[in-house]
PDB file of N, CA and C in Angstrom:
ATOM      1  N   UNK A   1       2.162  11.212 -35.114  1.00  0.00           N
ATOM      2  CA  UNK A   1       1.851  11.884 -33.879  1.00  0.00           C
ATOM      3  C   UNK A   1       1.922  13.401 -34.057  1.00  0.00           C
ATOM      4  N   UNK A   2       2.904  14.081 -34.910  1.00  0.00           N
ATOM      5  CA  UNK A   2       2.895  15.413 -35.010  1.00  0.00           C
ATOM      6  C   UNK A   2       2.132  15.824 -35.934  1.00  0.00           C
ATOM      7  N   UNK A   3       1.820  14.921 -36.581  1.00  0.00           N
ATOM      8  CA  UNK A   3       0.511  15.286 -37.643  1.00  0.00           C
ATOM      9  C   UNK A   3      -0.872  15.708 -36.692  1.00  0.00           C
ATOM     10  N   UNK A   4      -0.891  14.870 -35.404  1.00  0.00           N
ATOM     11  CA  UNK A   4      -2.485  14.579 -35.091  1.00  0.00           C
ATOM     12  C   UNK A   4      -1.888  15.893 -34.173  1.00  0.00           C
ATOM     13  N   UNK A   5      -0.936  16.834 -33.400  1.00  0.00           N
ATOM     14  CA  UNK A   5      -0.690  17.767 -32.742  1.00  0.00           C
ATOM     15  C   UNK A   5      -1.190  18.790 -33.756  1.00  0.00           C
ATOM     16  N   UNK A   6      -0.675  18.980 -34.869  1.00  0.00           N
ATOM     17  CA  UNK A   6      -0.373  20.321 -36.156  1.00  0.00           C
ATOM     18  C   UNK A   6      -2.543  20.229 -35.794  1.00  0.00           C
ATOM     19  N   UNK A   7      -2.616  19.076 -35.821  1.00  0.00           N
ATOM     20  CA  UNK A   7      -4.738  19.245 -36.179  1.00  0.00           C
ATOM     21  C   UNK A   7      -5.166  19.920 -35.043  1.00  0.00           C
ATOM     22  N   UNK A   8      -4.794  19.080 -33.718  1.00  0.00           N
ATOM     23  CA  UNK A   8      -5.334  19.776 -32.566  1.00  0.00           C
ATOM     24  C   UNK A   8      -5.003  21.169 -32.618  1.00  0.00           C
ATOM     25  N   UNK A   9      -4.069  21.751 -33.073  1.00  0.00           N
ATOM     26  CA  UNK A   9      -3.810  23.317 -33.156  1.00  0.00           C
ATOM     27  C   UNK A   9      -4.566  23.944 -33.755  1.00  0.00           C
ATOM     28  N   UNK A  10      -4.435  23.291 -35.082  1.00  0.00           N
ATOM     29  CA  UNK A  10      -5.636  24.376 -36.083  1.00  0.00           C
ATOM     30  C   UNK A  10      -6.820  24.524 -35.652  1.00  0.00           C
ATOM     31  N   UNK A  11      -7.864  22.940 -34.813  1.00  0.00           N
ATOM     32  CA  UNK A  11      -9.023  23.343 -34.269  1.00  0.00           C
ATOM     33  C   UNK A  11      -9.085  23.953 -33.301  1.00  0.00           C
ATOM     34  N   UNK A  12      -8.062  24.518 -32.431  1.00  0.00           N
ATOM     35  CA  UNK A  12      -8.176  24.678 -30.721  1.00  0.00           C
ATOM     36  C   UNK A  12      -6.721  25.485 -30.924  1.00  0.00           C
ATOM     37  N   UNK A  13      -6.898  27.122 -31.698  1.00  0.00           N
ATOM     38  CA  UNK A  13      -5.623  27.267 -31.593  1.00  0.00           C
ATOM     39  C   UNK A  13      -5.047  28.387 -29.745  1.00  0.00           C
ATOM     40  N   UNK A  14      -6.194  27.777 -28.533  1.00  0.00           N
ATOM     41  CA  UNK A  14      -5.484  28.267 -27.512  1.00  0.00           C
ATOM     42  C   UNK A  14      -4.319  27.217 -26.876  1.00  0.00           C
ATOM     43  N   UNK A  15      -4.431  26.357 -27.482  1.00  0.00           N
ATOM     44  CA  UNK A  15      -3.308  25.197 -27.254  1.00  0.00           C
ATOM     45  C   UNK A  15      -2.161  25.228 -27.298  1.00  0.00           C
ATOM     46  N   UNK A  16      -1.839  26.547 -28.275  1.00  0.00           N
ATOM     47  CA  UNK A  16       0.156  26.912 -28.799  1.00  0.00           C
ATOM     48  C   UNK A  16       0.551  27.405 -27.621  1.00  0.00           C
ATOM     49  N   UNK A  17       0.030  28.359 -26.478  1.00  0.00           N
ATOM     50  CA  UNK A  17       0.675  28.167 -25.563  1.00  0.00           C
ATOM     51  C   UNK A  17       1.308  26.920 -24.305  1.00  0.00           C
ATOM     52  N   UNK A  18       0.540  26.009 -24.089  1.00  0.00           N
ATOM     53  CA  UNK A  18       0.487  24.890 -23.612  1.00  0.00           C
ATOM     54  C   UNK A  18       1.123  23.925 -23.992  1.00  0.00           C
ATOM     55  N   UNK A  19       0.811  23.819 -25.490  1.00  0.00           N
ATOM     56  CA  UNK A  19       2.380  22.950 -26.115  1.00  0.00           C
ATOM     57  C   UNK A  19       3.345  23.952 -25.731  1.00  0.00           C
ATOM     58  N   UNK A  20       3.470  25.189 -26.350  1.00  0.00           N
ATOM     59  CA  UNK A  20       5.114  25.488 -26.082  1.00  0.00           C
ATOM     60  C   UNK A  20       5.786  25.393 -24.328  1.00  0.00           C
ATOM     61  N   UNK A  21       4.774  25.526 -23.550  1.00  0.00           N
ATOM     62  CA  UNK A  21       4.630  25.510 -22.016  1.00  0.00           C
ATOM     63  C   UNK A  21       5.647  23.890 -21.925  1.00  0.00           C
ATOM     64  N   UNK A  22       5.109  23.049 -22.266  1.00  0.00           N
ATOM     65  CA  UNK A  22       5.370  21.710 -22.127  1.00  0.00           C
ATOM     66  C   UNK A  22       6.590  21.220 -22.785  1.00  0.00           C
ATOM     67  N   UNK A  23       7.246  21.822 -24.044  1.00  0.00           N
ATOM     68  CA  UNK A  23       8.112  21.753 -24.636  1.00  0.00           C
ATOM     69  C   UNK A  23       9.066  22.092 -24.034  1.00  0.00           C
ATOM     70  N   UNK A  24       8.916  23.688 -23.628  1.00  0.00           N
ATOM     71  CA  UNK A  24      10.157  24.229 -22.914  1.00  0.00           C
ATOM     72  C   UNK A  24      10.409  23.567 -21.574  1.00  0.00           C
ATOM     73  N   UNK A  25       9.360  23.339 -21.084  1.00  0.00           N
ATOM     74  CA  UNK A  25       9.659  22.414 -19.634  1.00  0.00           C
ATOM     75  C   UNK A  25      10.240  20.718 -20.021  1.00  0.00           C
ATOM     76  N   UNK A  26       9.832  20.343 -20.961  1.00  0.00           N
ATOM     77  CA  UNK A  26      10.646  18.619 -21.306  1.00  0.00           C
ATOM     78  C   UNK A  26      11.798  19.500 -21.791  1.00  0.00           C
ATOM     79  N   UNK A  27      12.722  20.565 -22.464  1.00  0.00           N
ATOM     80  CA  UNK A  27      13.903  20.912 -22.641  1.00  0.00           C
ATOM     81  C   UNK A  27      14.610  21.289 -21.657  1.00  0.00           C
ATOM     82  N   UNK A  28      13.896  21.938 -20.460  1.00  0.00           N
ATOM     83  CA  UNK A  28      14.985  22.194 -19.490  1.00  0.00           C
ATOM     84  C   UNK A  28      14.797  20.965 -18.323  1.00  0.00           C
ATOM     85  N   UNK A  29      14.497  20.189 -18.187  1.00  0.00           N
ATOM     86  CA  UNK A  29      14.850  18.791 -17.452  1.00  0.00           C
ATOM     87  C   UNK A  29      15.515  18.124 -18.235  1.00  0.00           C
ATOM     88  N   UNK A  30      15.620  18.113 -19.557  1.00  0.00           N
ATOM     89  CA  UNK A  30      16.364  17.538 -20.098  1.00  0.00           C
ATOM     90  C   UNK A  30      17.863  18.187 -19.701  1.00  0.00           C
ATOM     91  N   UNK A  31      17.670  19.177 -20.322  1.00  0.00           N
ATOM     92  CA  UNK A  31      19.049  19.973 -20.103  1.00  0.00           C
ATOM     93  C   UNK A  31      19.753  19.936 -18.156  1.00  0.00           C
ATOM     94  N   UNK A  32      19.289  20.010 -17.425  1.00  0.00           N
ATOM     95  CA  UNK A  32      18.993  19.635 -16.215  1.00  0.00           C
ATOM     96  C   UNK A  32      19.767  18.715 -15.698  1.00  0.00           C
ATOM     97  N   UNK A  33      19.415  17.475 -16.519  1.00  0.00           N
ATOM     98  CA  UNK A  33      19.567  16.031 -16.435  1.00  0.00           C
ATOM     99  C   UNK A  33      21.180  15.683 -17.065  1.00  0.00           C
ATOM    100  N   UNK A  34      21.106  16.486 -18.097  1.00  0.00           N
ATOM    101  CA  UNK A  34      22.440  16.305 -18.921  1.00  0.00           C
ATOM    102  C   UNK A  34      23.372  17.295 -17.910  1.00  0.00           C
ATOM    103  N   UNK A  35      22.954  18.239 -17.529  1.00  0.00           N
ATOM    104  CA  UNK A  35      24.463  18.568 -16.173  1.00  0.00           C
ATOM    105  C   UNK A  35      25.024  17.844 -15.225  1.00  0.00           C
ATOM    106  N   UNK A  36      23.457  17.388 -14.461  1.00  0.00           N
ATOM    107  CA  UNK A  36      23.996  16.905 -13.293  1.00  0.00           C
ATOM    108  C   UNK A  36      25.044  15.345 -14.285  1.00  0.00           C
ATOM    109  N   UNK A  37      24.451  14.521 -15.087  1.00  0.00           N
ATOM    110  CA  UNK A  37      24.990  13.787 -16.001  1.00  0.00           C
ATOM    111  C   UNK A  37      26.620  13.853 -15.960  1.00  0.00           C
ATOM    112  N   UNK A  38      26.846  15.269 -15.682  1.00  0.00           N
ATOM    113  CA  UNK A  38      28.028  15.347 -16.815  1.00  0.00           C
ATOM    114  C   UNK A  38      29.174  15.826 -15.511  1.00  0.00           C
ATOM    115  N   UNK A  39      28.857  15.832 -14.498  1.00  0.00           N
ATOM    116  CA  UNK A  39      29.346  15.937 -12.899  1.00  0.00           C
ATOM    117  C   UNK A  39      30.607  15.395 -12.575  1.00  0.00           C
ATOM    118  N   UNK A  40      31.573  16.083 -12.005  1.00  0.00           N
ATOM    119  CA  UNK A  40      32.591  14.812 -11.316  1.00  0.00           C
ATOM    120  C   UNK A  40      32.609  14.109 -10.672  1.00  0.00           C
ATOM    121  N   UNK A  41      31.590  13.942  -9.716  1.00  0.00           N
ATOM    122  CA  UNK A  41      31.483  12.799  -9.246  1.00  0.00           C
ATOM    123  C   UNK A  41      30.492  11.483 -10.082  1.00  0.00           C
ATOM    124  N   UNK A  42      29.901  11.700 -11.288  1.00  0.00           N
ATOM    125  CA  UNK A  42      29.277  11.036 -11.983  1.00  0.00           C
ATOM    126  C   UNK A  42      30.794  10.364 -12.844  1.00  0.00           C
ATOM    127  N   UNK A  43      30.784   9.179 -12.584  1.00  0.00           N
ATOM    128  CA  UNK A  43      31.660   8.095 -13.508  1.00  0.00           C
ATOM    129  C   UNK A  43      30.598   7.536 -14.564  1.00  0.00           C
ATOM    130  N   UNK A  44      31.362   7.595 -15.466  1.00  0.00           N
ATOM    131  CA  UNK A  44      30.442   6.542 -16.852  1.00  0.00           C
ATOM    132  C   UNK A  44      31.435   5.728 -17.641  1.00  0.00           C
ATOM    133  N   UNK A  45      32.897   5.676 -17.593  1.00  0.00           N
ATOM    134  CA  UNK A  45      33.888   4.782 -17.872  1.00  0.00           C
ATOM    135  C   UNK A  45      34.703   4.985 -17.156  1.00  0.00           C
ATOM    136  N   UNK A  46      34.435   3.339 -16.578  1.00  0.00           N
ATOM    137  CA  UNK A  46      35.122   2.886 -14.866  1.00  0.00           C
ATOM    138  C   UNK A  46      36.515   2.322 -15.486  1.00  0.00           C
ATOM    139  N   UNK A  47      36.133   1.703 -16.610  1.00  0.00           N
ATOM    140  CA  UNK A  47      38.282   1.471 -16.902  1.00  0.00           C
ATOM    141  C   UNK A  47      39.053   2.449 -16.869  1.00  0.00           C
ATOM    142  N   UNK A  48      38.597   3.437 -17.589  1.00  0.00           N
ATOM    143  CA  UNK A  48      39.091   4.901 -17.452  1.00  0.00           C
ATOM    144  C   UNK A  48      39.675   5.260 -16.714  1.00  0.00           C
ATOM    145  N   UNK A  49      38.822   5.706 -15.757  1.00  0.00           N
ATOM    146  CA  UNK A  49      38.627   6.658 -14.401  1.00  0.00           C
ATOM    147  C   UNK A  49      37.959   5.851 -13.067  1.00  0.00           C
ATOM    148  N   UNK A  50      38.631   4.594 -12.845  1.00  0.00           N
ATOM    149  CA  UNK A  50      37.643   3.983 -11.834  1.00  0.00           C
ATOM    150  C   UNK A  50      37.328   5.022 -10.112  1.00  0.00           C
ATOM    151  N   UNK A  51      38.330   5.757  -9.688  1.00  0.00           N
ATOM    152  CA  UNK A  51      37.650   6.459  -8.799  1.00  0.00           C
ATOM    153  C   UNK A  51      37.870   8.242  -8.986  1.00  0.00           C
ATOM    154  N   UNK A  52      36.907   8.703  -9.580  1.00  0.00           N
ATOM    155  CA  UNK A  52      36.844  10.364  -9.698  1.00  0.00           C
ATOM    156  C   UNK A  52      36.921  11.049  -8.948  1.00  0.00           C
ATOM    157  N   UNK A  53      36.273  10.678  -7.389  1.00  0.00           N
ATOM    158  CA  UNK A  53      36.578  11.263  -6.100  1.00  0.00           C
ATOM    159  C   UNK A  53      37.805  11.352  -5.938  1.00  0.00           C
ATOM    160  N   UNK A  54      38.839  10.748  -6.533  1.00  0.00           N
ATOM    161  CA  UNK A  54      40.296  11.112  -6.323  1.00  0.00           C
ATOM    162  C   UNK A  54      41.275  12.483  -6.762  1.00  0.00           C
ATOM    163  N   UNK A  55      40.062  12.579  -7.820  1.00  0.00           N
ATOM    164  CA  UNK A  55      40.531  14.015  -8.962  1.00  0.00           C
ATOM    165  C   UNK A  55      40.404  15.120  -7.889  1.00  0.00           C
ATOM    166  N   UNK A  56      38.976  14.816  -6.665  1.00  0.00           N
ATOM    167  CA  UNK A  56      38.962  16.419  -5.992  1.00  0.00           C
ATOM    168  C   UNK A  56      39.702  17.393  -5.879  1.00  0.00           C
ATOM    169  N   UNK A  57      39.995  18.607  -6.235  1.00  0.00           N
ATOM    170  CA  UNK A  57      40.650  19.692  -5.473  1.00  0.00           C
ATOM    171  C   UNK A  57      40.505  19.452  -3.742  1.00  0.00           C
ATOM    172  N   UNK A  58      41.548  19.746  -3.060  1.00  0.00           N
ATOM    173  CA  UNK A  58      41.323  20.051  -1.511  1.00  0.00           C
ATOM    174  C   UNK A  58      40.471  20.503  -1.166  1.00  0.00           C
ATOM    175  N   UNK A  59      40.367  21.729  -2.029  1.00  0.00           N
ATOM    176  CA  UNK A  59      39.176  22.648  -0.936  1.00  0.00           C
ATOM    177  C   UNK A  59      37.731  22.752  -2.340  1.00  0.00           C
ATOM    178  N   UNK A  60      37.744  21.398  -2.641  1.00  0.00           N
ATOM    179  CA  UNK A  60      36.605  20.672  -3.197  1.00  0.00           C
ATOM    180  C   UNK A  60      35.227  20.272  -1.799  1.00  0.00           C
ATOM    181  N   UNK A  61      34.347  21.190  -1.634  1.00  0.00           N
ATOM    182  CA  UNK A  61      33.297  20.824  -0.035  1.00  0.00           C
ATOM    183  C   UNK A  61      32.560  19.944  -0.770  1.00  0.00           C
ATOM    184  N   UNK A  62      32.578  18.649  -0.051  1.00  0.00           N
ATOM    185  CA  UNK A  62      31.485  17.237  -0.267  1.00  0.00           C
ATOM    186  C   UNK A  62      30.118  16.921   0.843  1.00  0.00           C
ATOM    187  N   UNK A  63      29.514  16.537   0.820  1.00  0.00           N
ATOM    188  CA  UNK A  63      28.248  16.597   1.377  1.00  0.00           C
ATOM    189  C   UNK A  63      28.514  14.430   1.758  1.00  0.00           C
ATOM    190  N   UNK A  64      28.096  14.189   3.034  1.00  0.00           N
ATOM    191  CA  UNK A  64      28.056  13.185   3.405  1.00  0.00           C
ATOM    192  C   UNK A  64      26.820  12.765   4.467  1.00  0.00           C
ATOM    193  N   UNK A  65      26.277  11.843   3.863  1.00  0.00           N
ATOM    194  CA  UNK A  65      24.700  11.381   4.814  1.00  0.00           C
ATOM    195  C   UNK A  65      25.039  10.341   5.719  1.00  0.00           C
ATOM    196  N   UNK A  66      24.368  10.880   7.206  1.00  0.00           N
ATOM    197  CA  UNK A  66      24.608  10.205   8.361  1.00  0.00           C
ATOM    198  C   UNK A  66      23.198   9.329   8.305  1.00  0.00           C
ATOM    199  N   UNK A  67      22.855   8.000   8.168  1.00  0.00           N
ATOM    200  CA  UNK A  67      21.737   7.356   8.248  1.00  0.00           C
ATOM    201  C   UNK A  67      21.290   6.836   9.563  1.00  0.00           C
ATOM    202  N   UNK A  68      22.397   7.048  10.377  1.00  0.00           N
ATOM    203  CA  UNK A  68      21.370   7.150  11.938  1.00  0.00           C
ATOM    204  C   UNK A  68      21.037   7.953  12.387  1.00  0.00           C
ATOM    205  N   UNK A  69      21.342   9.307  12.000  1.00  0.00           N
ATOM    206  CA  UNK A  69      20.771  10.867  12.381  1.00  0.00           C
ATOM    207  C   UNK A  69      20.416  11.506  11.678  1.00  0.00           C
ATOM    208  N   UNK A  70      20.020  11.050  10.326  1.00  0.00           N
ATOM    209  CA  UNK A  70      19.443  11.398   9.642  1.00  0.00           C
ATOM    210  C   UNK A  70      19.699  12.819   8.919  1.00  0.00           C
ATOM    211  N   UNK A  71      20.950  13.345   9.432  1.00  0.00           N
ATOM    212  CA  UNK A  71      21.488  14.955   9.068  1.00  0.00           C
ATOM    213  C   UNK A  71      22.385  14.533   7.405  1.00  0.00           C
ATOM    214  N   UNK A  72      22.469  15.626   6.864  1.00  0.00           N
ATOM    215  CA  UNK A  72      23.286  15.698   5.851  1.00  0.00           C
ATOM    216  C   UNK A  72      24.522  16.976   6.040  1.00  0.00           C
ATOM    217  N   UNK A  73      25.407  16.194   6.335  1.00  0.00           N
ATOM    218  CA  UNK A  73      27.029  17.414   6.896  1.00  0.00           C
ATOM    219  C   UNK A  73      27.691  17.870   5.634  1.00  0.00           C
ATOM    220  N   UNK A  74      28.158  18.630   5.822  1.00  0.00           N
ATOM    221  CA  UNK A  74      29.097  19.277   4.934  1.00  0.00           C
ATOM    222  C   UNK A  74      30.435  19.047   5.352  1.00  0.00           C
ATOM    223  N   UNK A  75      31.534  18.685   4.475  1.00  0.00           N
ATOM    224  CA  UNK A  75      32.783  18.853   4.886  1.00  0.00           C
ATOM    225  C   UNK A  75      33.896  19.147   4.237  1.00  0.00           C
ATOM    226  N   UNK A  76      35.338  19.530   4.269  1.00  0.00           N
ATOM    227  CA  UNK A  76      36.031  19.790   3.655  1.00  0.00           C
ATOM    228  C   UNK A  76      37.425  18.754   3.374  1.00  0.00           C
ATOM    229  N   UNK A  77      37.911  18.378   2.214  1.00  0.00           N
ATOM    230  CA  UNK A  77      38.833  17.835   2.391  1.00  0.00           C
ATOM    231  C   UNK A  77      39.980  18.376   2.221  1.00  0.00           C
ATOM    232  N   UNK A  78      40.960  18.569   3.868  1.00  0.00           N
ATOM    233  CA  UNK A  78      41.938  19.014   3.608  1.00  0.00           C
ATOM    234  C   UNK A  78      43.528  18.452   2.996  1.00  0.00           C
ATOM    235  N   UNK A  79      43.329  17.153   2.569  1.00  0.00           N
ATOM    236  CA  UNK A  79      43.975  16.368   2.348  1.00  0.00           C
ATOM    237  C   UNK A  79      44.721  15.221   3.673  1.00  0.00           C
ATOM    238  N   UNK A  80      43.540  15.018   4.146  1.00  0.00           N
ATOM    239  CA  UNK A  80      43.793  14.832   5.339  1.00  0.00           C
ATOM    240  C   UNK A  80      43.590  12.840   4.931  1.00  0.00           C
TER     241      UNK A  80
END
């Protein structure tokens, strides 16, 4: 496959911008992907750490969706 890319370049070399266009954009969704990934509220070993929401700081602000009003609230936990 990178053989038949290296050809399309040499015949059509306005293409190096467009690959690199496309490259850098599949690297930063990647990269993107690997933050949100790497989140505290993202669990990936539940024997571990079965609830992470517990780790919060207090004045950690969480976002909670109301599905009959369709709003998204903000709130704080004061250790309440």
């Amino acid at each position: 496959m990178l053989r038949k890319v290296r050809d399309q370049v040499k015949k059509h070399p306005g293409l190096i911008p467009q690959f690199f266009f496309i490259c850098l954009g599949m690297g930063g969704a990647f990269l993107y992907l690997f933050r949100l990934a790497r989140g505290p509220h993202v669990t990936w070993n539940k024997s571990n750490n079965p609830e992470p929401w517990n780790k919060l700081s207090p004045s950690y602000q969480y976002k909670e969706f109301d599905n009959n009003s369709g709003k998204l609230e903000s709130f704080h936990n004061h250790g309440e």
